[in-house]
Protein backbone atom coordinates (compact mmCIF):
# COMPACT_ATOMS: atom_id res chain seq x y z
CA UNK A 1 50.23 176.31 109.47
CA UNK A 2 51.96 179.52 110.16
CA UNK A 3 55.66 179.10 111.74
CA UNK A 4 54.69 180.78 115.37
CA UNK A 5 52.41 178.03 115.31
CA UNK A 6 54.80 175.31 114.47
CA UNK A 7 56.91 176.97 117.10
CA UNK A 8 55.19 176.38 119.99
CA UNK A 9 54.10 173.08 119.12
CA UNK A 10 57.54 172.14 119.03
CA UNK A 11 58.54 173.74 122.00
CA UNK A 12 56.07 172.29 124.49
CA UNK A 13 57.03 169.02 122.53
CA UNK A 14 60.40 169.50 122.55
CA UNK A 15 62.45 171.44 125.42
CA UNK A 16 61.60 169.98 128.80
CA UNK A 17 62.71 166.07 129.50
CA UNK A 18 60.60 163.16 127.84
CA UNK A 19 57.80 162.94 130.23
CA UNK A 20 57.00 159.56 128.47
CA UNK A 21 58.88 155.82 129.29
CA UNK A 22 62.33 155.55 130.50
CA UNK A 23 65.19 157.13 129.15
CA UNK A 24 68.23 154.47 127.85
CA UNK A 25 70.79 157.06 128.63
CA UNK A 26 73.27 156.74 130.98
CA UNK A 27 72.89 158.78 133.94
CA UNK A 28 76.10 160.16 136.33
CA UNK A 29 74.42 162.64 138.46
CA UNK A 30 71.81 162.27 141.10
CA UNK A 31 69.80 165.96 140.87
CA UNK A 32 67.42 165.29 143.62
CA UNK A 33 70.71 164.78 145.87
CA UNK A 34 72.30 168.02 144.64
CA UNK A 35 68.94 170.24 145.11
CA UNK A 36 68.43 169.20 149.00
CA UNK A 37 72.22 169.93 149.33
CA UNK A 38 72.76 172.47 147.35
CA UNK A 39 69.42 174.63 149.09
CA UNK A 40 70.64 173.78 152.71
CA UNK A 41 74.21 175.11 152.06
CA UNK A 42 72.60 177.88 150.12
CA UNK A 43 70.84 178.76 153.35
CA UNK A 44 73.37 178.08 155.79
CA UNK A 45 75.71 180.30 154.22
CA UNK A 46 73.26 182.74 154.95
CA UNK A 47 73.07 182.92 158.34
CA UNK A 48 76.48 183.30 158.72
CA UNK A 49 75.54 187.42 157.41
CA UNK A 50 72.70 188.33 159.82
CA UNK A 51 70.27 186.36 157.33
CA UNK A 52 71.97 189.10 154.61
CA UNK A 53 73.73 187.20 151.55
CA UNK A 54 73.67 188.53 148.28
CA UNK A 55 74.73 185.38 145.71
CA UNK A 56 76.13 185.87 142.61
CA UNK A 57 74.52 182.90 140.16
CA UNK A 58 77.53 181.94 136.99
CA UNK A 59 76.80 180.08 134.08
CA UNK A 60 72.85 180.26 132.83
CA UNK A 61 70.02 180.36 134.93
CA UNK A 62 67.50 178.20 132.93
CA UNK A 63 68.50 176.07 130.09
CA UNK A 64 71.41 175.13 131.20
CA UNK A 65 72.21 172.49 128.48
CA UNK A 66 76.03 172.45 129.11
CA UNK A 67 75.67 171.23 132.64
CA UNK A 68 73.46 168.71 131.69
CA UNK A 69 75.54 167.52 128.44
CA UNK A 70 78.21 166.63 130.98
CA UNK A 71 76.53 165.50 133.70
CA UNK A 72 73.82 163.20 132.79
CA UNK A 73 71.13 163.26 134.92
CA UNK A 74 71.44 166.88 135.78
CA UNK A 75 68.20 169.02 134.95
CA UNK A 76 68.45 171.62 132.41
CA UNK A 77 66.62 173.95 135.10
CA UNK A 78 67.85 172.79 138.16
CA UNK A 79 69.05 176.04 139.12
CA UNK A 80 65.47 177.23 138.58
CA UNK A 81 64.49 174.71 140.55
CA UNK A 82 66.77 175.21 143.33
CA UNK A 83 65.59 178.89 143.40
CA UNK A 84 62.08 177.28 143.80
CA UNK A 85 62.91 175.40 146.99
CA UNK A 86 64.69 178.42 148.03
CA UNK A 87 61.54 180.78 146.75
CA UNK A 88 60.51 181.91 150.07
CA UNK A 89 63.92 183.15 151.10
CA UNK A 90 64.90 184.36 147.98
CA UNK A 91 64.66 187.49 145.56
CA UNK A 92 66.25 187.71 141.98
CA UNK A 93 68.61 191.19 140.51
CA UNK A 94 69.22 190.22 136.84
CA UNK A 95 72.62 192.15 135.29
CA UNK A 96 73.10 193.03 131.52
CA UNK A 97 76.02 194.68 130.96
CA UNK A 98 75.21 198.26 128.95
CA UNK A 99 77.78 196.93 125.97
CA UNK A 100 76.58 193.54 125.43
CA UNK A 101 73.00 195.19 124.72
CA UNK A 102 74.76 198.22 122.67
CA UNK A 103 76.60 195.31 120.51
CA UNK A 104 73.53 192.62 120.37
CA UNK A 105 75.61 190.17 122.02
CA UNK A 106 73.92 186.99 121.04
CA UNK A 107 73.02 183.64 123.37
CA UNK A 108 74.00 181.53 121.01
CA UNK A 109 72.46 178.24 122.12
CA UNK A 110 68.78 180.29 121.54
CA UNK A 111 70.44 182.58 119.00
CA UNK A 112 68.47 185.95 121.48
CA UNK A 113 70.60 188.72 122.12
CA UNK A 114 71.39 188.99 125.76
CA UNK A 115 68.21 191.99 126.31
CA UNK A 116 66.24 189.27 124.79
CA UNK A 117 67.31 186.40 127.01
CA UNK A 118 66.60 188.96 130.35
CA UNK A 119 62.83 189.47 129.40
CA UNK A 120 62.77 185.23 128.67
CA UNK A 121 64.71 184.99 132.02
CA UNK A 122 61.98 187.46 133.70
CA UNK A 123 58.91 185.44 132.05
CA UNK A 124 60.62 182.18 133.33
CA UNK A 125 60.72 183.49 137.17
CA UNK A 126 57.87 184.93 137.21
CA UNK A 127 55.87 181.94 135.62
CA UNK A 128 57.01 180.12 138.64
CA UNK A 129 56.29 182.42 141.13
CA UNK A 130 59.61 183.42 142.03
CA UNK A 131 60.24 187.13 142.37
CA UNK A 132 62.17 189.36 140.18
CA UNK A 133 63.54 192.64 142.26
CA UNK A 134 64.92 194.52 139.27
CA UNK A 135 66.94 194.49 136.57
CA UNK A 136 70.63 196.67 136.89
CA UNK A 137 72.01 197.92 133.74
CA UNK A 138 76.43 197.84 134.31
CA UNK A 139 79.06 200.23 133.13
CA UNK A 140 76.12 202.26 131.80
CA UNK A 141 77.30 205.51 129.93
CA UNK A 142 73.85 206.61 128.23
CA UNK A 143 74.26 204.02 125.09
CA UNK A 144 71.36 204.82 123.22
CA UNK A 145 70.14 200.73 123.24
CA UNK A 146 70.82 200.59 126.61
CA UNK A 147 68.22 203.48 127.31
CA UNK A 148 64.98 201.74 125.03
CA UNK A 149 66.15 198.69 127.09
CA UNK A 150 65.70 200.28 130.15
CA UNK A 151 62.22 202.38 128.76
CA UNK A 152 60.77 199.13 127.44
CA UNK A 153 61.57 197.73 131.30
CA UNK A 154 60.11 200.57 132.69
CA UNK A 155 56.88 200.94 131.14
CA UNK A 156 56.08 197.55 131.92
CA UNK A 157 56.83 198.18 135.73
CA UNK A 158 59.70 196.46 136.50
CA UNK A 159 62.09 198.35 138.36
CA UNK A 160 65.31 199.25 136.55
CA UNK A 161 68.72 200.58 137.85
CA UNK A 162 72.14 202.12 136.28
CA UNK A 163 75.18 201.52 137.47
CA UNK A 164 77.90 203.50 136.37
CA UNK A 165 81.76 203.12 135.58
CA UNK A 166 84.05 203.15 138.78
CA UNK A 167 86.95 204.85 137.54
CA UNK A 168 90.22 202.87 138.93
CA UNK A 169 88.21 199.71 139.30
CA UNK A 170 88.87 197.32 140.68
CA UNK A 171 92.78 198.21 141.39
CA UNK A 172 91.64 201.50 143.63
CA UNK A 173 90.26 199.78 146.64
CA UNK A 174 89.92 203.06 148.79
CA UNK A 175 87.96 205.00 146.06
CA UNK A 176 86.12 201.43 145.61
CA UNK A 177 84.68 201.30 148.79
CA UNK A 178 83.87 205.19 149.07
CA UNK A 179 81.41 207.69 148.57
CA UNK A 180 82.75 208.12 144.66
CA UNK A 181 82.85 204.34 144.14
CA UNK A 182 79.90 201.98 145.47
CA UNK A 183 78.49 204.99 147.03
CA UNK A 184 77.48 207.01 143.51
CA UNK A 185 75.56 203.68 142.51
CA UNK A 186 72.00 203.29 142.83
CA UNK A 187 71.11 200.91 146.26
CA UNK A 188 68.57 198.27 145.58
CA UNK A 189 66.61 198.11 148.06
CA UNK A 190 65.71 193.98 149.15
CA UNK A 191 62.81 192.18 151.20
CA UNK A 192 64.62 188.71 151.46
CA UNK A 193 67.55 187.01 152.79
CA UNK A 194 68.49 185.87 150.19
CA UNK A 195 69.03 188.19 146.84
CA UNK A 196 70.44 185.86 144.10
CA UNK A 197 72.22 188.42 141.25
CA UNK A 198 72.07 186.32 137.81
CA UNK A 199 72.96 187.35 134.26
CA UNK A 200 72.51 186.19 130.54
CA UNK A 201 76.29 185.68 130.40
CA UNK A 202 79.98 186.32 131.57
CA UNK A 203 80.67 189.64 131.62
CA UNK A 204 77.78 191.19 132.84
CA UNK A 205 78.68 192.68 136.19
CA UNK A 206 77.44 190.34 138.76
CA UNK A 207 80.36 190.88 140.89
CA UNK A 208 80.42 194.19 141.34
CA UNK A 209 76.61 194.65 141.84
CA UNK A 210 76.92 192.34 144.86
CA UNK A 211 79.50 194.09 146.51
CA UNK A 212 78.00 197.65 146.07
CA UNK A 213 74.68 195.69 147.81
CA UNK A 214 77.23 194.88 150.69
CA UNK A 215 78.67 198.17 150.50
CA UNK A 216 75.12 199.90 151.00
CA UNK A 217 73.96 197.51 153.54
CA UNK A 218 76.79 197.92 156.11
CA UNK A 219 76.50 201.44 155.93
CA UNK A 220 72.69 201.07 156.62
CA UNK A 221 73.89 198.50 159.44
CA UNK A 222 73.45 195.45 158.37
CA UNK A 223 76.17 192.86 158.11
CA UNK A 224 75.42 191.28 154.67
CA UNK A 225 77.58 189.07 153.04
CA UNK A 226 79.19 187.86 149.83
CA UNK A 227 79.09 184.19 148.27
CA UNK A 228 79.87 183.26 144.85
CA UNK A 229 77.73 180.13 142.69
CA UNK A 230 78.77 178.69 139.83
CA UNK A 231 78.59 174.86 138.74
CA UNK A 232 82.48 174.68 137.35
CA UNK A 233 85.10 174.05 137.77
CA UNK A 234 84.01 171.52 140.18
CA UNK A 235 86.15 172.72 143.09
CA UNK A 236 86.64 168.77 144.43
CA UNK A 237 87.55 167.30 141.29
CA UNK A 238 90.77 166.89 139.75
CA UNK A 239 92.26 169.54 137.90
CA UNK A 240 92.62 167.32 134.66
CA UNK A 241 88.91 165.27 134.84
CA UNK A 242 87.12 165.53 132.36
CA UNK A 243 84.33 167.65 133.32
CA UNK A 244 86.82 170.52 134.32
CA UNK A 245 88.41 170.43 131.51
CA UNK A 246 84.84 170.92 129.38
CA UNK A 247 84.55 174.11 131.34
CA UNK A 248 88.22 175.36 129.85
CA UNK A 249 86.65 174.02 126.51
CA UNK A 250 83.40 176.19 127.19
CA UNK A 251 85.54 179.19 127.89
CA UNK A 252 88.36 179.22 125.24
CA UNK A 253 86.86 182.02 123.76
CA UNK A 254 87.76 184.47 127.00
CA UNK A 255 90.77 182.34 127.91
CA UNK A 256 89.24 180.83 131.02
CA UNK A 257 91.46 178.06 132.65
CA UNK A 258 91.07 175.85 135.88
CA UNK A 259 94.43 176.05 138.13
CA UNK A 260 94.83 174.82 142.17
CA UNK A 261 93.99 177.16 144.35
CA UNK A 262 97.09 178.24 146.02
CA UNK A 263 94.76 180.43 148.79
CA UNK A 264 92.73 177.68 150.07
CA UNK A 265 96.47 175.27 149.42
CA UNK A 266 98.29 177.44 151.73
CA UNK A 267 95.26 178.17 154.38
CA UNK A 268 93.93 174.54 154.59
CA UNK A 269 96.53 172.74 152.99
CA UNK A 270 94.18 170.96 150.92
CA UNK A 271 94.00 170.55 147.07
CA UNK A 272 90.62 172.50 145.38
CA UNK A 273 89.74 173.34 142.27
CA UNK A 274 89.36 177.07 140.86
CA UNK A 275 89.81 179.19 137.73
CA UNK A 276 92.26 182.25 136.90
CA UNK A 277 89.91 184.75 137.44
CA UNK A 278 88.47 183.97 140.66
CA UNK A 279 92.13 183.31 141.66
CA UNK A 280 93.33 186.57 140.54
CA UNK A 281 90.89 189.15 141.74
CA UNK A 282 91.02 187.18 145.11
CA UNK A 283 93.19 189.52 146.91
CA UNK A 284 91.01 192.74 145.80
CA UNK A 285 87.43 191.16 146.39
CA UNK A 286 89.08 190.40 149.94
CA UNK A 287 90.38 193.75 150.42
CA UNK A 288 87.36 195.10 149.38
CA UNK A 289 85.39 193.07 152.01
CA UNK A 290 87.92 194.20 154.42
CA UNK A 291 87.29 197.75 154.03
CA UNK A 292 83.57 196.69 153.96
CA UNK A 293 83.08 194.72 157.06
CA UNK A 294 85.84 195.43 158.49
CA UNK A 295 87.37 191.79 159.16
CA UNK A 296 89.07 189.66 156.58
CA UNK A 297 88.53 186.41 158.41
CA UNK A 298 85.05 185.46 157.13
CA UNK A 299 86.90 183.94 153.56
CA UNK A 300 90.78 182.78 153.23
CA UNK A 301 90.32 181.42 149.63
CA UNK A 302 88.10 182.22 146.65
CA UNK A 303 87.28 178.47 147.14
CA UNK A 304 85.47 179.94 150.62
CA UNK A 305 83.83 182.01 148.55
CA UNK A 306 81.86 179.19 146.41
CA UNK A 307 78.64 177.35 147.98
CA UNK A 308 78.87 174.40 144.87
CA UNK A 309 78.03 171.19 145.77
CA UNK A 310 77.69 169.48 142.66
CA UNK A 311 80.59 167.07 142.90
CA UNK A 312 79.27 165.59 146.10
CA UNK A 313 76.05 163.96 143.61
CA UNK A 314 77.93 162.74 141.08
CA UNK A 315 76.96 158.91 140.80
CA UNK A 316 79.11 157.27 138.21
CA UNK A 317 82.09 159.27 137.26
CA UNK A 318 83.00 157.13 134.09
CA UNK A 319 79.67 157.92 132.83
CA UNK A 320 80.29 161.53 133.54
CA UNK A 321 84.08 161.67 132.22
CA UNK A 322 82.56 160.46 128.87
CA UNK A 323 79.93 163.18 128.58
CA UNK A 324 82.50 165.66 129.43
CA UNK A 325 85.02 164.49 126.65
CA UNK A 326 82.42 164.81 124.31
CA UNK A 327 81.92 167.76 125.03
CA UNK A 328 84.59 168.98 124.48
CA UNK A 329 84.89 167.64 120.79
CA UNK A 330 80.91 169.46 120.34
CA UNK A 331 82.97 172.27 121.35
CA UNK A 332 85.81 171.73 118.86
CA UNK A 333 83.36 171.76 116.33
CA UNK A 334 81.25 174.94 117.16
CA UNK A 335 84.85 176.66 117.48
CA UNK A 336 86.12 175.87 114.22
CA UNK A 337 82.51 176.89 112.55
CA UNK A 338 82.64 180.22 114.47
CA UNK A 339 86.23 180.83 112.91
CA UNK A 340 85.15 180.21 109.78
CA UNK A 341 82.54 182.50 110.27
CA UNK A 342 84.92 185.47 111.22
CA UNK A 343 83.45 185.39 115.43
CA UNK A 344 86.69 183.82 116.73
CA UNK A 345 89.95 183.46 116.80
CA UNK A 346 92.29 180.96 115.54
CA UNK A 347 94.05 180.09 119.54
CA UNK A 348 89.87 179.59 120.60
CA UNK A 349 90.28 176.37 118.34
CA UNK A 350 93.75 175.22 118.91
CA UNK A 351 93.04 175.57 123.08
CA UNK A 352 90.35 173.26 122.20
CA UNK A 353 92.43 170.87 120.12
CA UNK A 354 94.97 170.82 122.77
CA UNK A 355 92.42 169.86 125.74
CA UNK A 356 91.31 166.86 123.11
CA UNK A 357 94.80 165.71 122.71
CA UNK A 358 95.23 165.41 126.73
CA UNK A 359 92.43 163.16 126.24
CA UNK A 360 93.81 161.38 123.57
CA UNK A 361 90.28 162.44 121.39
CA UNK A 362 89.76 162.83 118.13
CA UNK A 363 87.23 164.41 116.23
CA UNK A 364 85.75 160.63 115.06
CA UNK A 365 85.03 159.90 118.42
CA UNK A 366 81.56 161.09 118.19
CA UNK A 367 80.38 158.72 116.36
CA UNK A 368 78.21 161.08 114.06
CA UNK A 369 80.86 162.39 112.69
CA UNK A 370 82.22 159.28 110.45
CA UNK A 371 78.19 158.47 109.61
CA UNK A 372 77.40 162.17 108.58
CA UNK A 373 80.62 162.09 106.32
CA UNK A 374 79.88 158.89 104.71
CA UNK A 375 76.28 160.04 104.02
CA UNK A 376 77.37 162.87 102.07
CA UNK A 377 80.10 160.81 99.91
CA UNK A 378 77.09 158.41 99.36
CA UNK A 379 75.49 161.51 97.56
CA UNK A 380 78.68 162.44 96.05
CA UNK A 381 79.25 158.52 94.65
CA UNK A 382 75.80 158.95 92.86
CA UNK A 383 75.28 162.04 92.22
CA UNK A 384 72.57 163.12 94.56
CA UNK A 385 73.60 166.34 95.38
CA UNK A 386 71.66 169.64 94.80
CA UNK A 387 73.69 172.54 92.43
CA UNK A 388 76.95 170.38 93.01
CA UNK A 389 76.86 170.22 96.84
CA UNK A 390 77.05 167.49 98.82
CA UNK A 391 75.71 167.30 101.92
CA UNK A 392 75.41 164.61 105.02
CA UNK A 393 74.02 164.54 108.33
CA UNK A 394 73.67 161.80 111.02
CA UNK A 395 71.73 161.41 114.30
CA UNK A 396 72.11 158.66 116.91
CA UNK A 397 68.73 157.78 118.58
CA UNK A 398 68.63 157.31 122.19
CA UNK A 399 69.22 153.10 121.76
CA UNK A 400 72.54 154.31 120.05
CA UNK A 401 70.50 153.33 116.37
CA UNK A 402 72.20 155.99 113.73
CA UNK A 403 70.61 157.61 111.29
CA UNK A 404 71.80 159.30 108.32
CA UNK A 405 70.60 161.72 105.84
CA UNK A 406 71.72 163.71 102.34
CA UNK A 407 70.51 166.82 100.92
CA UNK A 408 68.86 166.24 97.44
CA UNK A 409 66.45 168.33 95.04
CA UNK A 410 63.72 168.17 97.33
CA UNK A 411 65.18 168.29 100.51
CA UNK A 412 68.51 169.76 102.72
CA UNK A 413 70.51 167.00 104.69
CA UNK A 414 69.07 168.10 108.02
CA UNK A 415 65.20 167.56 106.59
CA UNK A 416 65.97 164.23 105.22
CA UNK A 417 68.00 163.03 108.40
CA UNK A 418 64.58 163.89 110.38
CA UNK A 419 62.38 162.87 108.82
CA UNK A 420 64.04 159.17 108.22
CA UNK A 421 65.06 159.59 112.02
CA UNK A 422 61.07 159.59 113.39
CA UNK A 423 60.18 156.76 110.38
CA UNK A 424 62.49 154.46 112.34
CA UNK A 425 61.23 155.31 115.26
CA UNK A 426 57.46 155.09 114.46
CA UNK A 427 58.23 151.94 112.75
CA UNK A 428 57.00 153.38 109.42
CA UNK A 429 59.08 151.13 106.27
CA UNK A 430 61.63 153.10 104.80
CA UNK A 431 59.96 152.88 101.32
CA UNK A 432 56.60 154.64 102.52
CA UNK A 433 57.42 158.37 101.72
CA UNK A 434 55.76 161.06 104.44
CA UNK A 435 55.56 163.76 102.44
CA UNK A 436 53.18 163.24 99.54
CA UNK A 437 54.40 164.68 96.14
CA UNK A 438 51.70 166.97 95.54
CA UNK A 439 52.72 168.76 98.97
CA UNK A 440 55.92 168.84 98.33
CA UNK A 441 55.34 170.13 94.55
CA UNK A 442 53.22 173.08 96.12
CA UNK A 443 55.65 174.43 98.43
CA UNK A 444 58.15 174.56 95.67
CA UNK A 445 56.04 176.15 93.48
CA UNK A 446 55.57 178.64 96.18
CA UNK A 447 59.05 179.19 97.28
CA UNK A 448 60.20 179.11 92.88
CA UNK A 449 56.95 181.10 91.49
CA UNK A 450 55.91 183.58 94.17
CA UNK A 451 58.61 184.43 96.93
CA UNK A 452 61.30 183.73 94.36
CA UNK A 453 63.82 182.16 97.00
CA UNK A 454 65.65 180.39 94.42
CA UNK A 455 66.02 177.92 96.57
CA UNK A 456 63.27 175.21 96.12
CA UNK A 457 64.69 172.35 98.38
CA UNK A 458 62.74 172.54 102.35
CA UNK A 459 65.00 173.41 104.96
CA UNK A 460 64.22 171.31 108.30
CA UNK A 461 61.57 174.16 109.50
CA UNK A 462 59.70 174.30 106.15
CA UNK A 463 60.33 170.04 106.35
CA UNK A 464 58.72 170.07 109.77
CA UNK A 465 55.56 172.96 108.68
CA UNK A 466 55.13 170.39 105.78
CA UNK A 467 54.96 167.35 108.00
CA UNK A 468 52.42 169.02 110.38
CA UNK A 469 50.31 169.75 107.18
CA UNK A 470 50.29 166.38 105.87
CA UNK A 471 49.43 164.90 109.47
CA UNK A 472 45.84 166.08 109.40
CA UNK A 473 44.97 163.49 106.91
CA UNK A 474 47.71 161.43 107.14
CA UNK A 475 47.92 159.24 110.25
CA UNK A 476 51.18 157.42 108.73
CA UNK A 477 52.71 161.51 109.16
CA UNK A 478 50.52 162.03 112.08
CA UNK A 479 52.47 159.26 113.68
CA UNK A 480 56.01 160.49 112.63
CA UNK A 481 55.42 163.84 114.01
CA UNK A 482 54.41 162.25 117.48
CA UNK A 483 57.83 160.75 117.35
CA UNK A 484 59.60 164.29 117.29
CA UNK A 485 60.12 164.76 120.93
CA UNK A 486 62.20 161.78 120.97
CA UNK A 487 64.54 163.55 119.12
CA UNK A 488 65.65 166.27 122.35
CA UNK A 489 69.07 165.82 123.58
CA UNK A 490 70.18 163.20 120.68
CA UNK A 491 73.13 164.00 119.14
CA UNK A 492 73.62 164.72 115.87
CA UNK A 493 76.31 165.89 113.32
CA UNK A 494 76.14 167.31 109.61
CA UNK A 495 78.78 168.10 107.35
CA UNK A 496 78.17 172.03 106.49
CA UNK A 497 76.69 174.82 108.93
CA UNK A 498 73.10 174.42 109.00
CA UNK A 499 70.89 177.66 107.42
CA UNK A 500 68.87 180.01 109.39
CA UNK A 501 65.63 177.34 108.52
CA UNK A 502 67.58 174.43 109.42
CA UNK A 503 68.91 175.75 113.00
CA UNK A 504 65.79 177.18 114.04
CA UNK A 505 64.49 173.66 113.68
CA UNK A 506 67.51 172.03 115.36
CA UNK A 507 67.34 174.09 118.12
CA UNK A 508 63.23 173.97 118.45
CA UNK A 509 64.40 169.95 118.86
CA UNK A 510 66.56 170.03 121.44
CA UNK A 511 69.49 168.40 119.26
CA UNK A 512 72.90 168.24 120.02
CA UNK A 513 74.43 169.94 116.67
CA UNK A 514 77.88 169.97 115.54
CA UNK A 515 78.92 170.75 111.96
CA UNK A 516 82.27 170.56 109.74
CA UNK A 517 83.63 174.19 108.90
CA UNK A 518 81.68 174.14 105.47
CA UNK A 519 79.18 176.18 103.84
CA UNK A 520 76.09 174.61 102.55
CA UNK A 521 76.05 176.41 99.65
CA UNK A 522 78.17 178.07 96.74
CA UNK A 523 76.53 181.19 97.86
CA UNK A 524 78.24 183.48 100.46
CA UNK A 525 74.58 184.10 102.11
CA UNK A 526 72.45 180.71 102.92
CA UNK A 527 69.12 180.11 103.04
């Protein structure tokens, strides 16, 4: 079976919630709630602008896995589907800045560069009949990617724009809002009241675009407005819970961090939750609307700003503190692999570490961790290694049922951990092997004799490619592969940084990975 094919068997397997029986997780958030409340502010705000707002989306569109992670019972897509309630009222801009596509900046919970992710993003809206205006290339100065990006856009007839530098922004208000500033940018012309402006990431010029929409409208007369959503901080929680603190751990890498609002303190005196950059550009995003509209009244805090309701649906919050605080050890994890790797810095990890020291966490705390490090000094204690390696890996099944795994001749940790993961599940005895030996002995003759890999053990997408393979006249593997979907959103820990084979697999599953800083192999480049 070719891997494209294995691919997209796994995907409509594997990414969108069990449709099957009832989930054992705990759940802390009540989505239906949010989407009716969330819509109805949405449009409220609205027609506080002449039926005019222009809404800058944070965080991701679709797929938003950290949301859910910490708020279980949140939908991976309910922003999508908010935008689907909203779909008659609403229009979509999508930003990329010009560097992030001249750089390849990656996604990395698909591993697709951010260009990538807005032609997914574009599929995803359209698919469900929700309209895509354009797409706004930021900061563009003629990098050579950005211009195929913008080509390839074209000649398939979406409409593209460029928005340039502003010199002196944002510090120069009066050139800002002038002929030179918002002015020399390209309008974007809009049918609907609503024109949501999303992004693949942080970064990307979202702001801005919004505010040279305002710009253009009032000078064409109408009086559109400004309104900012993003899902955290959660502006009515504390400023130590849990789940704001996961959004600190989220953004360690840029230096994000939540702080009172002293705007909305001093105009309401009341308590709310924002973070340092909203705070800070506060006084020039109100200036700006000032010399805009022409009345700074309409917002007295960047709190004002926000239309987030999600703390208002949040059902149990000890089941929601949890999920945060593990979250923030998954994110402990991925920061200390990405150091080791050379992609961050050293203070990423130790903000981390000190957010899971307010919690009085530890690394052990997911419990994974211990069962993935005793797997691998089971293969140590008796030799089971491959080349002198030792790997483990452990998942924890939806009934809280761990499972481990260790690499071997035959197999990496990640492809045994799976594949004794759906036995258990299928109910097939551990003693009944899924992969016959002459299967296994062709692929390794194949990967030794003919693309001379060097590498004979199957990594977890060759593991699953084999599995599919046996299935057709095997209903004992035929049975284990049904049990794959079962696998999305468990969590699961191993004690090296998977290979390229092995994460495409994870992430096909919808597991929730974290790894010790290690390499998997003597070898500087794993396969």
């Amino acid at each position: 079976m070719p891997s494209l094919a294995l691919s997209d068997f796994l995907f409509s397997l594997c990414t969108e919630w069990r449709r099957e029986g009832v989930s054992m997780r705990p759940v802390g958030f009540d989505n239906d709630r949010y989407l009716r409340e969330q819509s109805d502010y949405i449009l409220e705000r609205a027609r506080l602008f002449d039926n005019k707002l222009y809404l800058e989306f944070g965080g991701k569109l679709v797929h938003d896995f950290h949301a859910a992670r910490i708020l279980p019972g949140f939908h991976p897509n309910a922003k999508i589907r908010l935008l689907e309630r909203l779909r008659d009222n609403a229009e979509i801009i999508i930003c990329v800045f010009a560097g992030d596509i001249e750089r390849r900046k990656t996604r990395a919970d698909f591993g697709i560069t951010y260009d990538v992710d807005v032609l997914r993003l574009i599929d995803d809206l359209r698919s469900r009949e929700i309209q895509v205006n354009s797409v706004v290339v930021t900061r563009y100065d003629r990098q050579p990617s950005a211009d195929g990006f913008l080509r390839r856009l074209e000649r398939n007839d979406i409409r593209v724009y460029r928005h340039r530098i502003i010199p002196g922004y944002p510090a120069q208000v009066e050139r800002i809002v002038s002929e030179d500033g918002y002015g020399a940018n390209e309008y974007i012309p809009s049918t609907h009241p609503i024109v949501v402006v999303t992004a693949p990431g942080p970064g990307s010029g979202k702001m801005a675009t919004c505010l040279n929409q305002v710009y253009h409208e009032h000078r064409r007369g109408v009086r559109a407005g400004y309104a900012k959503f993003e899902t955290f901080p959660i502006w009515n929680l504390p400023l130590k819970h849990p789940v704001n603190l996961a959004y600190e751990a989220a953004t360690a890498d840029i230096g994000d961090y939540n702080m009172v609002d002293p705007y909305h303190l001093e105009a309401y005196a009341e308590t709310a939750i924002n973070y340092n950059r909203d705070v800070e550009i506060f006084p020039v995003v109100k200036h700006i609307l000032r010399r805009i509209m022409g009345d700074d009244k309409v917002y007295r805090s960047p709190t004002d700003m926000g239309v987030n309701r999600a703390g208002f649906s949040i059902l149990d919050d000890g089941v929601v503190r949890e999920a945060a605080a593990q979250e923030i050890i998954r994110r402990f994890f991925r920061y200390q692999c990405e150091y080791k790797m050379g992609l961050t810095e050293k203070s990423t990890v130790d903000r981390v570490r000190v957010l899971m020291e307010q919690l009085d966490r530890v690394e052990t705390d997911r419990r994974v961790v211990g069962a993935a490090r005793d797997a691998a000094e089971q293969a140590r204690t008796r030799g089971k290694g491959h080349e002198g390696i030792y790997c483990g890996s452990a998942i924890e099944l939806e009934d809280g049922t761990v499972v481990r795994g260790k690499n071997s001749a035959l197999l990496h940790a990640a492809s045994a951990c799976v594949l004794n993961a759906v036995k258990i599940l299928a109910g097939i005895p551990e003693a009944i092997d899924l992969l016959s030996a002459s299967v296994l002995q062709s692929v390794a003759a194949l990967k030794n004799d003919i693309l001379n890999s060097g590498q004979v053990s199957l990594n977890l997408e060759e593991t699953l490619i084999t599995l599919s393979v046996s299935a057709t006249g095997n209903p004992t593997a035929q049975a284990a592969l049904q049990q794959l979907r079962a696998l999305n959103g468990c969590e699961m820990h191993m004690t090296h940084m998977p290979t390229p084979g092995d994460e495409a697999g994870l992430r096909r599953l919808g597991l929730n990975l974290t790894c010790d800083p290690n390499f998997s192999s003597k070898f500087l480049h794993a396969v």
